[in-house]
PDB file of N, CA and C in Angstrom:
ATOM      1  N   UNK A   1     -57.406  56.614 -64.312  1.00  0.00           N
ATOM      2  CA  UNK A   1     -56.453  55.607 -63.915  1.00  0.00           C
ATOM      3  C   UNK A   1     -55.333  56.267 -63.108  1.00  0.00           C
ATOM      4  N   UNK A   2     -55.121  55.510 -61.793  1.00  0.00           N
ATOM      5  CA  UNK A   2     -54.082  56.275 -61.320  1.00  0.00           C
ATOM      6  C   UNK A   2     -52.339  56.248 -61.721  1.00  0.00           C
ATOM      7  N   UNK A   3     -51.965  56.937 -61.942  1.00  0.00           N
ATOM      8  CA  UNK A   3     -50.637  56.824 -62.325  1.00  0.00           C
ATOM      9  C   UNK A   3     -49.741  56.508 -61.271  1.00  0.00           C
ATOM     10  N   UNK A   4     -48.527  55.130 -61.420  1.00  0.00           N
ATOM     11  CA  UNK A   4     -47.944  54.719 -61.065  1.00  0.00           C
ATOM     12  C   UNK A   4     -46.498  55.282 -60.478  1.00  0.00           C
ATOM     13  N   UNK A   5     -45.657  56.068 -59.705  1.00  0.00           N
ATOM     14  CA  UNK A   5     -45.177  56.560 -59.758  1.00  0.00           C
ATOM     15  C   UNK A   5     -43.967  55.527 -58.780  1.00  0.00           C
ATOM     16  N   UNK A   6     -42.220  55.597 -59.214  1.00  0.00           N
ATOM     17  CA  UNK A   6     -41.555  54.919 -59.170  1.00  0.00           C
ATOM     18  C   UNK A   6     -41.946  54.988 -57.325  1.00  0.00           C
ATOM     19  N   UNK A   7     -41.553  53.862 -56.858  1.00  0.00           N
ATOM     20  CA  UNK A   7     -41.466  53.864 -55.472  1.00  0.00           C
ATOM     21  C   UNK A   7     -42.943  53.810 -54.460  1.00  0.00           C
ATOM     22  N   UNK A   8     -43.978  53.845 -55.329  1.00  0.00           N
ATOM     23  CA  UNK A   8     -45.204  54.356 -54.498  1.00  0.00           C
ATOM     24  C   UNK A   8     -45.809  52.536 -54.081  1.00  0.00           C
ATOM     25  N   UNK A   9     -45.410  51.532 -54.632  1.00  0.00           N
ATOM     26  CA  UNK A   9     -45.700  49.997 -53.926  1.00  0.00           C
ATOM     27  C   UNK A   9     -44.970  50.273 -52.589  1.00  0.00           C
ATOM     28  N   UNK A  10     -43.356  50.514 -52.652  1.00  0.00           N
ATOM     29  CA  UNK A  10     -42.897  50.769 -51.467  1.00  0.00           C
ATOM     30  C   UNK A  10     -43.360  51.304 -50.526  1.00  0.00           C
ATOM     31  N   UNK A  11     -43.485  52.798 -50.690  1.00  0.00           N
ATOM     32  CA  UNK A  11     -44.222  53.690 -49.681  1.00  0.00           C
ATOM     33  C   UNK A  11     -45.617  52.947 -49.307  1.00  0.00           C
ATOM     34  N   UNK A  12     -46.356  52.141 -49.946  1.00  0.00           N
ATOM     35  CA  UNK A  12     -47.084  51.768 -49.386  1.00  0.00           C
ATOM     36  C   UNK A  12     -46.644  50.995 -48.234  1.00  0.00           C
ATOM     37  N   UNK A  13     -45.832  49.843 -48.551  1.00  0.00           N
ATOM     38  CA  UNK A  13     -45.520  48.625 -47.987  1.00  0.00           C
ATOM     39  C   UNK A  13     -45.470  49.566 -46.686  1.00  0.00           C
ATOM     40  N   UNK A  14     -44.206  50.574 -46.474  1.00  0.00           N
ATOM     41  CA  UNK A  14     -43.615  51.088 -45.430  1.00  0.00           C
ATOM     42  C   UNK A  14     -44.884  51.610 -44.571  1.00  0.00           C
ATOM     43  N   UNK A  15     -45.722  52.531 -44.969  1.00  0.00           N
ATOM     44  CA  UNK A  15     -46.988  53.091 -44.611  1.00  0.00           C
ATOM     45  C   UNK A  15     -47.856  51.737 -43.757  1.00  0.00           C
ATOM     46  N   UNK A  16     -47.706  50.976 -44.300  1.00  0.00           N
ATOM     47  CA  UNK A  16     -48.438  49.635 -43.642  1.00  0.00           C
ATOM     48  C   UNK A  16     -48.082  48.868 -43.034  1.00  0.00           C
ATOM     49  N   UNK A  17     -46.542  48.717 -42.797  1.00  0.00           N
ATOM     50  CA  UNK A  17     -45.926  48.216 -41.528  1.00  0.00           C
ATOM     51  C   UNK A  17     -45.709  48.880 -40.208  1.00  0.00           C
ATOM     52  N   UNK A  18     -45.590  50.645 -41.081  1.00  0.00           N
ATOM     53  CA  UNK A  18     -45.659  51.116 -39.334  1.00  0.00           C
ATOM     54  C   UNK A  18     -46.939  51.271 -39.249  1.00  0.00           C
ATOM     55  N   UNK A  19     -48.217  51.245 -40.046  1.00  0.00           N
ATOM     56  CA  UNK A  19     -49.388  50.707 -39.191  1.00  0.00           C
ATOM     57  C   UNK A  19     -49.446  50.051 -38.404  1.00  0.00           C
ATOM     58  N   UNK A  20     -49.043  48.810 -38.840  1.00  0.00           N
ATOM     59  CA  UNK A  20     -49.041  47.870 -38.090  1.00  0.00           C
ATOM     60  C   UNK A  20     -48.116  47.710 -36.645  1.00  0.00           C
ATOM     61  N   UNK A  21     -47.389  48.188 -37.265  1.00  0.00           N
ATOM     62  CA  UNK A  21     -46.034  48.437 -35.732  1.00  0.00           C
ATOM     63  C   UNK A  21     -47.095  49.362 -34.658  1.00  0.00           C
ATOM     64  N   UNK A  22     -47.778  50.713 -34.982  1.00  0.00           N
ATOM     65  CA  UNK A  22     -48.433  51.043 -33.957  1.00  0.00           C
ATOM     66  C   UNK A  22     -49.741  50.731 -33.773  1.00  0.00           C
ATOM     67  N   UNK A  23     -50.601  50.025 -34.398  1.00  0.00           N
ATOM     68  CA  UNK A  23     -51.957  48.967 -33.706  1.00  0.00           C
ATOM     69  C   UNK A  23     -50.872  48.584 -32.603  1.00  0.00           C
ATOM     70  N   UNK A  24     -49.512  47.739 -32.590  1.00  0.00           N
ATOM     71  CA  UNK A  24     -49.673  46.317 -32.120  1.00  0.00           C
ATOM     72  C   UNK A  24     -48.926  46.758 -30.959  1.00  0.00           C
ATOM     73  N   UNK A  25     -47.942  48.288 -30.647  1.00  0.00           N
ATOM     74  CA  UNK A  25     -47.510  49.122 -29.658  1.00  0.00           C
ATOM     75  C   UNK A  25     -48.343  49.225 -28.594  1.00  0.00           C
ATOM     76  N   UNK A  26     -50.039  49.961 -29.828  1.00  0.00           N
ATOM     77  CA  UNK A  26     -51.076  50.565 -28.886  1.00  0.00           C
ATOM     78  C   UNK A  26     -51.861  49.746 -28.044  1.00  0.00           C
ATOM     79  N   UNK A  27     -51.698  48.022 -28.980  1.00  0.00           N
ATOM     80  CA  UNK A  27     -52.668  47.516 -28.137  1.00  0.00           C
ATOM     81  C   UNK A  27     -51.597  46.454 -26.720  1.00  0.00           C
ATOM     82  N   UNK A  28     -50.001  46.629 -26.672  1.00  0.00           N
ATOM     83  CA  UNK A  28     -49.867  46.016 -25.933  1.00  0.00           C
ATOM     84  C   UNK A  28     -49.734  46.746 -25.032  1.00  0.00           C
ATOM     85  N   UNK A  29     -49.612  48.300 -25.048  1.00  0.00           N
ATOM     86  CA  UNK A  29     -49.537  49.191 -23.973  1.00  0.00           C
ATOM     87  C   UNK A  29     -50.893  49.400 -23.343  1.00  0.00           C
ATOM     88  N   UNK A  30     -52.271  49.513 -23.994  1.00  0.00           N
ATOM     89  CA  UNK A  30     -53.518  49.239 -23.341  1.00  0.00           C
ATOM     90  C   UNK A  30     -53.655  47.671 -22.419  1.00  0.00           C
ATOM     91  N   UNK A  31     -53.536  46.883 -23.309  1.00  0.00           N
ATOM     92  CA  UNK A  31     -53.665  45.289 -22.795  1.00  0.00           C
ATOM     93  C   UNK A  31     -52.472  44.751 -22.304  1.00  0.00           C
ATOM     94  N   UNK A  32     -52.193  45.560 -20.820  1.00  0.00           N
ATOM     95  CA  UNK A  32     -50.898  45.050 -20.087  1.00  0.00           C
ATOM     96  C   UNK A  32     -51.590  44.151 -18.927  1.00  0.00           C
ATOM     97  N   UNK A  33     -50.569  43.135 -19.058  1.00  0.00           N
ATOM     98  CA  UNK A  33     -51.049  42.497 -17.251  1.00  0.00           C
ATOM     99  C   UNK A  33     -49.507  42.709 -16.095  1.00  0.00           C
ATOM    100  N   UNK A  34     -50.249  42.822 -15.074  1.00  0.00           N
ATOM    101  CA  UNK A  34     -49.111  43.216 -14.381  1.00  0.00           C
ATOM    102  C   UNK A  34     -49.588  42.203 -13.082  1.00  0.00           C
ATOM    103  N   UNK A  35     -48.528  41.890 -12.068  1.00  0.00           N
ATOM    104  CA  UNK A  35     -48.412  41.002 -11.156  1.00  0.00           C
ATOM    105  C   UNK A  35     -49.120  42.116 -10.139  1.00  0.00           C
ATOM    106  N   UNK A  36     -50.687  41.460  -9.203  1.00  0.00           N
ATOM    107  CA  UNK A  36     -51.001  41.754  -8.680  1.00  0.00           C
ATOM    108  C   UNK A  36     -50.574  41.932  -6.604  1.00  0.00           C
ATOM    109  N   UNK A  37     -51.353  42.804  -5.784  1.00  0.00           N
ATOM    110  CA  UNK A  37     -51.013  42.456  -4.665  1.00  0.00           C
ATOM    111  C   UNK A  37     -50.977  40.838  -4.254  1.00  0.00           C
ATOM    112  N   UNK A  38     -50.127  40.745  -3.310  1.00  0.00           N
ATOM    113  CA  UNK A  38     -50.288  39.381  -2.754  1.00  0.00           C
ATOM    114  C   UNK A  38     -49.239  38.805  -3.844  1.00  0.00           C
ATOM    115  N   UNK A  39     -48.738  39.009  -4.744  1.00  0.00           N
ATOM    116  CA  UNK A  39     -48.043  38.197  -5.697  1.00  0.00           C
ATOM    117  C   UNK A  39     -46.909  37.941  -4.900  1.00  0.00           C
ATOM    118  N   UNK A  40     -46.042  36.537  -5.181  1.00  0.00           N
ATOM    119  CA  UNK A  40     -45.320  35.993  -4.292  1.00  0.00           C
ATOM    120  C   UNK A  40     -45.375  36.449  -2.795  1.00  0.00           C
ATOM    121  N   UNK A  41     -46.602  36.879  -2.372  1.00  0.00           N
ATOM    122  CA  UNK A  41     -46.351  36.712  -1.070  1.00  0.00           C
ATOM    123  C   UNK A  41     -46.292  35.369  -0.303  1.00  0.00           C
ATOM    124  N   UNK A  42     -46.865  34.213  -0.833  1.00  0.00           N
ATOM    125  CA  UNK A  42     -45.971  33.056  -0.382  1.00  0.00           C
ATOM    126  C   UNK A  42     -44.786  32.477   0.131  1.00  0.00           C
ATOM    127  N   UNK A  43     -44.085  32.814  -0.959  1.00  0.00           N
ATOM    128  CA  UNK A  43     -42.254  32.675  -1.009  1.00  0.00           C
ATOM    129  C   UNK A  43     -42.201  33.494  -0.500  1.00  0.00           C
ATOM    130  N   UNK A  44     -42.567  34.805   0.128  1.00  0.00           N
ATOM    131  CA  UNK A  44     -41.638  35.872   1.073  1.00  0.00           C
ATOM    132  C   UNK A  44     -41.674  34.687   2.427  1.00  0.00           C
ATOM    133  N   UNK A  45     -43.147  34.912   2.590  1.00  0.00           N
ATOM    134  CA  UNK A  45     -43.634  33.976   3.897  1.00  0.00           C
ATOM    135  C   UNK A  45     -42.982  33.097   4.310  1.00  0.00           C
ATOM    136  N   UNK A  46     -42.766  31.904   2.873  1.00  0.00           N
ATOM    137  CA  UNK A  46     -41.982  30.775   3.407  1.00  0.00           C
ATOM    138  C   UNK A  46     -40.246  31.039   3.816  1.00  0.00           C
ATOM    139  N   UNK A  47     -39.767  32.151   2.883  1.00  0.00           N
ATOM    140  CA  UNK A  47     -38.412  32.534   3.624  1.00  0.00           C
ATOM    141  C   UNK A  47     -38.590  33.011   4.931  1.00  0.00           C
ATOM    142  N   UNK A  48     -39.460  33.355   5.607  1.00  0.00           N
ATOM    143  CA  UNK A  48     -39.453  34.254   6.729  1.00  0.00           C
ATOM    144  C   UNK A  48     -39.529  33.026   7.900  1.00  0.00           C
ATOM    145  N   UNK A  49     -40.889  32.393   7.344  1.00  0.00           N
ATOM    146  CA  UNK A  49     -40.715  31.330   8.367  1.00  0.00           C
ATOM    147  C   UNK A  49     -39.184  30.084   8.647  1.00  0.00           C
ATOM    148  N   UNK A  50     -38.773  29.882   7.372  1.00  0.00           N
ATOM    149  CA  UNK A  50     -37.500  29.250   7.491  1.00  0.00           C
ATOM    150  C   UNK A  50     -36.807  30.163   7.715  1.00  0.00           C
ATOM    151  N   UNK A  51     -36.171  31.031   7.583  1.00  0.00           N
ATOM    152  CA  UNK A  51     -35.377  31.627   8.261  1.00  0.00           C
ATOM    153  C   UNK A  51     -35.605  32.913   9.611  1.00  0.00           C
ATOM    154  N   UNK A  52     -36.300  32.440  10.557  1.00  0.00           N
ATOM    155  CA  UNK A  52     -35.934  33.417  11.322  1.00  0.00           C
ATOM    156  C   UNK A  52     -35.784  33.900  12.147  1.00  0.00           C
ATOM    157  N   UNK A  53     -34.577  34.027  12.662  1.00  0.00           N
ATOM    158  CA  UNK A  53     -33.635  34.988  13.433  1.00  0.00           C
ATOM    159  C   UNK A  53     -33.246  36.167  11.753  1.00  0.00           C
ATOM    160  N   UNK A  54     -33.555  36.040  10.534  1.00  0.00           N
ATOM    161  CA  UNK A  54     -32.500  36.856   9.776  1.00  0.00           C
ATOM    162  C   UNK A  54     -33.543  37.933   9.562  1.00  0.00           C
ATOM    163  N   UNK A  55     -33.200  38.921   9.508  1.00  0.00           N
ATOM    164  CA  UNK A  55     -33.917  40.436   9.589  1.00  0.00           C
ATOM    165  C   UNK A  55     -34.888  40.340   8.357  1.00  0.00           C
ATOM    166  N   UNK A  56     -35.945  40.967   8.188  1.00  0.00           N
ATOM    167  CA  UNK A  56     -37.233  40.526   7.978  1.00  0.00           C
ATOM    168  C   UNK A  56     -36.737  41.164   6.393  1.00  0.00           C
ATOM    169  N   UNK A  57     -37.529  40.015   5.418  1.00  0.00           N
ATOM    170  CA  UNK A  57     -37.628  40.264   4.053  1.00  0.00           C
ATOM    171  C   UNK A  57     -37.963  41.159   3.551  1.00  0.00           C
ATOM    172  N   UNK A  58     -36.722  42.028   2.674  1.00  0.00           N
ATOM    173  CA  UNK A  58     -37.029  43.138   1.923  1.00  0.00           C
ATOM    174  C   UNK A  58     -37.137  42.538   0.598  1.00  0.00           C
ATOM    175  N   UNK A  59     -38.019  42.786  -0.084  1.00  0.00           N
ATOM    176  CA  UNK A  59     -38.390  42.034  -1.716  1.00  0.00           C
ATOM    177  C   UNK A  59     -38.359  43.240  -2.987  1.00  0.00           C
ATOM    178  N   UNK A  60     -37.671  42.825  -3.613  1.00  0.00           N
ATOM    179  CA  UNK A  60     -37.175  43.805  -4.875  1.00  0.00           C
ATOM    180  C   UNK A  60     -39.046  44.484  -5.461  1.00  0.00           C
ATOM    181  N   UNK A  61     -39.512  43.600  -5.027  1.00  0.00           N
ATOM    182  CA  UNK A  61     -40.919  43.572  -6.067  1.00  0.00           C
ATOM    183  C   UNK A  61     -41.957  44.909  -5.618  1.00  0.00           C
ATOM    184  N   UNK A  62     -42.783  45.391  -6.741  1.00  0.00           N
ATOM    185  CA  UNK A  62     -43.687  45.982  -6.073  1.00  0.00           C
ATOM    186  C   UNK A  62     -45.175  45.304  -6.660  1.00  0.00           C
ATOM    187  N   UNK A  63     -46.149  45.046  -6.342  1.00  0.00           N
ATOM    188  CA  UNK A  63     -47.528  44.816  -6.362  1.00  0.00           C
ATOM    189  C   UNK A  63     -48.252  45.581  -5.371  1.00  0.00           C
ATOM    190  N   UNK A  64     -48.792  46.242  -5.655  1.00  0.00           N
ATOM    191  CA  UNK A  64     -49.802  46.981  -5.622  1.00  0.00           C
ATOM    192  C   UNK A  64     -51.331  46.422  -5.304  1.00  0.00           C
ATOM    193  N   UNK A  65     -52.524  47.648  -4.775  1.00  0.00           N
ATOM    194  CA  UNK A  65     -53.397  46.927  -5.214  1.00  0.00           C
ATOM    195  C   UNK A  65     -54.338  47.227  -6.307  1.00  0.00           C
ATOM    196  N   UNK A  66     -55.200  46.745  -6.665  1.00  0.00           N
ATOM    197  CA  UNK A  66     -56.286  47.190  -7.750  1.00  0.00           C
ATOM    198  C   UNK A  66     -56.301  49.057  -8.106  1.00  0.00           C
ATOM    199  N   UNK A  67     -56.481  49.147  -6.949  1.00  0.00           N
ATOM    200  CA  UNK A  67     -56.733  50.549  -7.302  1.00  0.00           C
ATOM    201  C   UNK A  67     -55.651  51.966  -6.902  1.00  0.00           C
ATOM    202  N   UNK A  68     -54.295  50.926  -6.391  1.00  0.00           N
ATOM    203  CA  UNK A  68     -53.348  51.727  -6.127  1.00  0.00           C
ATOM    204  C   UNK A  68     -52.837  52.037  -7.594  1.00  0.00           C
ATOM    205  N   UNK A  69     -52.516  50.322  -8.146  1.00  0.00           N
ATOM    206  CA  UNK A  69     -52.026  50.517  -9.818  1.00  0.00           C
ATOM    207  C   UNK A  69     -53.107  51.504 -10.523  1.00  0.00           C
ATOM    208  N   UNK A  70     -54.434  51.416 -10.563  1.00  0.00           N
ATOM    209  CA  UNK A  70     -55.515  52.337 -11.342  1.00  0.00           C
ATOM    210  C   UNK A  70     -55.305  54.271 -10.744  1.00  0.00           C
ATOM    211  N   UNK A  71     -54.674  54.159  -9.841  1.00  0.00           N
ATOM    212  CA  UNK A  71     -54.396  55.675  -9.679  1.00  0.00           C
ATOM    213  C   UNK A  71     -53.223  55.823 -10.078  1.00  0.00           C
ATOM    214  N   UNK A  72     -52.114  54.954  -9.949  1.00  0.00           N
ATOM    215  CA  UNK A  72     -50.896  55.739 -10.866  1.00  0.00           C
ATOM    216  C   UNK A  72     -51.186  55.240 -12.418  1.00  0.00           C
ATOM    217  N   UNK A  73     -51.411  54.571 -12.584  1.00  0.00           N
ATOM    218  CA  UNK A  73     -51.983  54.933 -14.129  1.00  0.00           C
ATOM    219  C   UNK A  73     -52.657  56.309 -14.560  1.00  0.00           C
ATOM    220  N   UNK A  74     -53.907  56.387 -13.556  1.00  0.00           N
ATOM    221  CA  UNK A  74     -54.279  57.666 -13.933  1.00  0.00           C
ATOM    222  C   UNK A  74     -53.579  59.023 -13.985  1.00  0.00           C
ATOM    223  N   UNK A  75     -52.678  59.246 -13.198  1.00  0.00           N
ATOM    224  CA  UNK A  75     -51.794  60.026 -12.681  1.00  0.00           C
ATOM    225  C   UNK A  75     -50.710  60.118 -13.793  1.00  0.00           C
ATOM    226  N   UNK A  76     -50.746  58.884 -14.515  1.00  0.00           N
ATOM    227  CA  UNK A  76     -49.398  59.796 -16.070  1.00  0.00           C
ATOM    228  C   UNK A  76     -50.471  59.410 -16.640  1.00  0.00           C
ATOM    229  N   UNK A  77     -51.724  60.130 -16.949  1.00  0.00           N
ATOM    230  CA  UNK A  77     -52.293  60.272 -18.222  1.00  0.00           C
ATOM    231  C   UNK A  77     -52.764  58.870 -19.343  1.00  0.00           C
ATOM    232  N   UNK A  78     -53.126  57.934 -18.332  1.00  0.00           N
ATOM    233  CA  UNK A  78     -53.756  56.992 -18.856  1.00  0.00           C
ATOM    234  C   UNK A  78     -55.401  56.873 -18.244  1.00  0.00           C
ATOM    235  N   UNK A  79     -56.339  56.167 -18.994  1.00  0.00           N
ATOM    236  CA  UNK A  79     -57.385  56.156 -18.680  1.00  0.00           C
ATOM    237  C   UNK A  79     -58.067  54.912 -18.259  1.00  0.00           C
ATOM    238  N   UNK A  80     -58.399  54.357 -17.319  1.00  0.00           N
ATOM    239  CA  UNK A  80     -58.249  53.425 -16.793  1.00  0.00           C
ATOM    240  C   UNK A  80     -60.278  52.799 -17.279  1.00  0.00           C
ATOM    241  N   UNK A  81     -60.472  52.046 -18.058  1.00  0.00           N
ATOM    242  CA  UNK A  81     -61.952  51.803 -17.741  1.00  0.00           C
ATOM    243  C   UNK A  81     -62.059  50.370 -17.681  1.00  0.00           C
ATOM    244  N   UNK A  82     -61.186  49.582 -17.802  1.00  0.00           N
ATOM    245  CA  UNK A  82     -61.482  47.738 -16.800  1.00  0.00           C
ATOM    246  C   UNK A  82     -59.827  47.244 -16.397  1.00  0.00           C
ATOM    247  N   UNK A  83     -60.618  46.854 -14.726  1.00  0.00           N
ATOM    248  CA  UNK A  83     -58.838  46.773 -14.664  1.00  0.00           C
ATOM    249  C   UNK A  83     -59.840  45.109 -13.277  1.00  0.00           C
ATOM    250  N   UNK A  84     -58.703  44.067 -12.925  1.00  0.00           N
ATOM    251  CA  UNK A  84     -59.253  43.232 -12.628  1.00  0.00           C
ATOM    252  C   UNK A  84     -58.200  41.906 -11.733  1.00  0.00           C
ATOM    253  N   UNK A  85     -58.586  41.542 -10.522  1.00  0.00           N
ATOM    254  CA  UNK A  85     -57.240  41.109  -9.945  1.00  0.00           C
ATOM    255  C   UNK A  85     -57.953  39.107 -10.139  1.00  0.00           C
ATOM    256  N   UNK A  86     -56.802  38.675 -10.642  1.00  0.00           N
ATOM    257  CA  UNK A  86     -57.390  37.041 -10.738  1.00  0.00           C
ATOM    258  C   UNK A  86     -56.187  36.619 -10.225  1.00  0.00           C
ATOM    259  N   UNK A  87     -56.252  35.299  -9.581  1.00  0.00           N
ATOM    260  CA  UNK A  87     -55.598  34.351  -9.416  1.00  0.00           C
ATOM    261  C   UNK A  87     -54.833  33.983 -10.532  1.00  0.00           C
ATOM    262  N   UNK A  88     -53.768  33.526 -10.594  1.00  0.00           N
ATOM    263  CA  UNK A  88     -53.114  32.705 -11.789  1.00  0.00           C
ATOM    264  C   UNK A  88     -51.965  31.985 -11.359  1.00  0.00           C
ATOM    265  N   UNK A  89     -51.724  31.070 -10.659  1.00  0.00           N
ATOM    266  CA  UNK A  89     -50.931  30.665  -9.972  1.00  0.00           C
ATOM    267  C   UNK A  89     -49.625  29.997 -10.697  1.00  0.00           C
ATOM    268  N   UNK A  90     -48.848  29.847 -10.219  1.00  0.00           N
ATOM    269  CA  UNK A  90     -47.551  28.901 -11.175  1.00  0.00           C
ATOM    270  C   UNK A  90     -46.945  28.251 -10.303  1.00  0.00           C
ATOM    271  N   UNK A  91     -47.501  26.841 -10.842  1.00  0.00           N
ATOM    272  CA  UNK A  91     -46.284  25.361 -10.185  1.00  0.00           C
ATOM    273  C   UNK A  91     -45.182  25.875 -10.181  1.00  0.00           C
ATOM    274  N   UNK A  92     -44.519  25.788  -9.078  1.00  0.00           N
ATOM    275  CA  UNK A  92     -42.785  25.674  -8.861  1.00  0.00           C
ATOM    276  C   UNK A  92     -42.470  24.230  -8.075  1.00  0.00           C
ATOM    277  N   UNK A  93     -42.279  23.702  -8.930  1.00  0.00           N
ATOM    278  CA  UNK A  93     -42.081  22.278  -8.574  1.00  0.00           C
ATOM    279  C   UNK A  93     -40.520  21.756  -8.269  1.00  0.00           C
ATOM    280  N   UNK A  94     -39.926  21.063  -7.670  1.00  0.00           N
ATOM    281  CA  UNK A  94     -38.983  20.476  -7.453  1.00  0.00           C
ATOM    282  C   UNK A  94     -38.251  21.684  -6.840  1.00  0.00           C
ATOM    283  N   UNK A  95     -37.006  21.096  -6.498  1.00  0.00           N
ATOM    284  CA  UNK A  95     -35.747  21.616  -6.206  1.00  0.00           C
ATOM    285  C   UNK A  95     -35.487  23.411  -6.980  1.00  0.00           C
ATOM    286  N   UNK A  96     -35.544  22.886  -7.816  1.00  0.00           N
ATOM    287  CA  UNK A  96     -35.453  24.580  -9.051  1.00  0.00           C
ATOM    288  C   UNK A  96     -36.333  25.345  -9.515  1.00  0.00           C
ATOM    289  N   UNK A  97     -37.961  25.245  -8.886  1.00  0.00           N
ATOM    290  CA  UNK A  97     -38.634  25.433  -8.494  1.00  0.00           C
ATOM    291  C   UNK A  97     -38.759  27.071  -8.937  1.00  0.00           C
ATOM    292  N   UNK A  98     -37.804  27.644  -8.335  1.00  0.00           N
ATOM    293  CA  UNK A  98     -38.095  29.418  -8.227  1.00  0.00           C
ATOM    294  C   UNK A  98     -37.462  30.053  -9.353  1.00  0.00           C
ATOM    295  N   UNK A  99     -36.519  29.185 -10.154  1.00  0.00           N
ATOM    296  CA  UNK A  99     -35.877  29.331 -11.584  1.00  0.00           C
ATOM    297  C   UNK A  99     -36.348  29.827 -12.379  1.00  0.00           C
ATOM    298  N   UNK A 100     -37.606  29.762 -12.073  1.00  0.00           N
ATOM    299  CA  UNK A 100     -38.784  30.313 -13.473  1.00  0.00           C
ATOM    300  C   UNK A 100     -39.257  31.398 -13.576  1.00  0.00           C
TER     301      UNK A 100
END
């Protein structure tokens, strides 16, 4: 029979939350999505065409492509084995539109 020793439910508990804390680290740092090339290139477009005479759109953003992101990944020591560019578009509807 194992002997009970003061504190050892605890140490479990603790032992099993930071389990859990790093499954759920490891799997959101593997299972990242990131905004692909072409992302808002729309809205650059449509500012450019409405406005221009004004010096050509510099955009805070970076997107990449498929395999630009899969080499700097590789490059700090990640291992890249499914990586995948989809559509996913988002209504910006009305007036406030870009709010989101």
């Amino acid at each position: 029979m194992r002997s009970l020793k003061y504190g050892s439910f605890e140490e479990d508990r603790r032992r099993y939350r930071l389990q859990n804390h790093l499954y759920s680290s490891i799997y959101n740092v593997t299972n990242s999505r990131f905004g692909g090339q072409g992302n808002v290139a729309t809205i650059v477009d449509a500012l450019e065409a409405e406005i221009p005479d004004a010096h050509p759109v510099r955009t805070p953003w970076y997107f990449p492509s498929l395999g630009e992101y899969a080499s700097l990944l590789e490059s700090n020591g990640f291992e890249v084995t499914y990586a995948r560019l989809f559509d996913r578009p988002t209504t910006l509807s009305g007036y406030t539109g870009l709010e989101r």
